[in-house]
Protein backbone atom coordinates (compact mmCIF):
# COMPACT_ATOMS: atom_id res chain seq x y z
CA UNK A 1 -0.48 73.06 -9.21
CA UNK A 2 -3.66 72.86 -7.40
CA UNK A 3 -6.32 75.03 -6.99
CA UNK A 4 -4.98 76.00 -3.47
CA UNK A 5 -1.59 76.54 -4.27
CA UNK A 6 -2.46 79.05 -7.13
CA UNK A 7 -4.05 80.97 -4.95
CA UNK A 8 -1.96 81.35 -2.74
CA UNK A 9 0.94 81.94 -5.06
CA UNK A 10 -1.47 85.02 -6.62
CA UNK A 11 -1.66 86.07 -2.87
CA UNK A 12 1.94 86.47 -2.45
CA UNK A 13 2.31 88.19 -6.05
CA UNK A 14 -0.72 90.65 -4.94
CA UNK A 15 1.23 91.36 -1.91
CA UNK A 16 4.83 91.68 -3.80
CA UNK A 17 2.38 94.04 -6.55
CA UNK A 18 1.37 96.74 -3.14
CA UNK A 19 4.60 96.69 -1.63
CA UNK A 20 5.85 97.89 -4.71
CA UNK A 21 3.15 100.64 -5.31
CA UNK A 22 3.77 101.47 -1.92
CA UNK A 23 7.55 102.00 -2.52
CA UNK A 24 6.85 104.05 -6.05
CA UNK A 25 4.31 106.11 -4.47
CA UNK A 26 6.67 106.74 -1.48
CA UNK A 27 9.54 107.51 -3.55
CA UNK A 28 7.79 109.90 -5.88
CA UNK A 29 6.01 112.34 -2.47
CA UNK A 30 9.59 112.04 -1.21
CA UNK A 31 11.40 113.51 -4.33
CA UNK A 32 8.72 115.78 -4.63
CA UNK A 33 9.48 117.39 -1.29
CA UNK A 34 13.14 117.04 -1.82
CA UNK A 35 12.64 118.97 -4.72
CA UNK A 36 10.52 121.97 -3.25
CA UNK A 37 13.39 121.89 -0.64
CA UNK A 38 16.08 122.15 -3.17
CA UNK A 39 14.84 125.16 -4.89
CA UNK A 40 15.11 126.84 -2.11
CA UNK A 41 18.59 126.08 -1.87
CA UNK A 42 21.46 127.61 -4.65
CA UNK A 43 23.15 124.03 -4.73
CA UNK A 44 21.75 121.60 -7.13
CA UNK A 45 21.78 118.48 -4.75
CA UNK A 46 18.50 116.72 -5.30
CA UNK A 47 19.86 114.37 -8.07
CA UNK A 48 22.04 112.00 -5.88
CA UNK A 49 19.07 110.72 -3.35
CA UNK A 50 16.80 110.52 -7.10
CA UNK A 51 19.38 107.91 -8.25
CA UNK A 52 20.12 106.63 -5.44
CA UNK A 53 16.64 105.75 -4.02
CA UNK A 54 15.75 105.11 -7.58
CA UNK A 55 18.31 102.74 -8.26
CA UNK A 56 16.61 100.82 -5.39
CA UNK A 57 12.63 101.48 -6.83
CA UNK A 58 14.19 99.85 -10.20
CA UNK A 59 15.69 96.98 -8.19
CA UNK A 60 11.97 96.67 -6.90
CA UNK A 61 10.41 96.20 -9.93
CA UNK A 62 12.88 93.97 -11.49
CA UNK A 63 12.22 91.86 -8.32
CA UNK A 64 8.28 91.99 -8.75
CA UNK A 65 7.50 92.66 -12.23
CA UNK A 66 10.87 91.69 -14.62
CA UNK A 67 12.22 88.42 -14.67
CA UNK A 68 13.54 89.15 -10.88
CA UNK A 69 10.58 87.30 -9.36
CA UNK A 70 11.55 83.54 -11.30
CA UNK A 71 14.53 83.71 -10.62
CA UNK A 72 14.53 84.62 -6.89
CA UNK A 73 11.62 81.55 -6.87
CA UNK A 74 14.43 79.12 -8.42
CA UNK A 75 16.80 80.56 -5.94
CA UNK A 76 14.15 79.95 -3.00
CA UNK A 77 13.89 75.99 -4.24
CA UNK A 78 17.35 75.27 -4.49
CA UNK A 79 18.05 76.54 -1.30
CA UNK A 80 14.70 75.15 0.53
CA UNK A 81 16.02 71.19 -1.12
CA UNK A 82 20.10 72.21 0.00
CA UNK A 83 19.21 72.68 3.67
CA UNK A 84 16.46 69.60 3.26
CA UNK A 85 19.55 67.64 2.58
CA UNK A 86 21.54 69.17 4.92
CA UNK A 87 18.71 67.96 7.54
């Protein structure tokens, strides 16, 4: 890998790194509010759009940070030589 290509490849994991700050720091204001809101309510609600939306925030950062990122890249390569072939 040449100098070029690593930097670009830390461009795209910088970029990957925000959009995934961006999505934690969205999802904790949000459940925040939702929270506020649901003491204001006598249901107990709040819980299902927490593990729902968090279920997607772990996603995320399996994607990004875990071992989500190689294997999406392997993924990518197959699938960049199938449709090469395909050509």
């Amino acid at each position: 890998m040449n100098e070029a290509q690593k930097t670009a490849a830390a461009a795209r994991k910088a970029e990957a790194l925000l959009g995934f700050y961006i999505h934690l720091a969205c999802f904790g204001a949000v459940m925040l509010l939702l929270l506020g809101l649901n003491f204001t309510d006598p249901e107990w609600w709040v819980q299902w759009p927490f593990l729902g939306w968090g279920l997607g925030v772990v996603a995320h950062w399996w994607a990004v940070l875990g071992g989500g990122s190689e294997m999406i890249a392997r993924w990518h390569s197959r699938k960049v030589y199938e449709l090469k072939r395909e050509m």
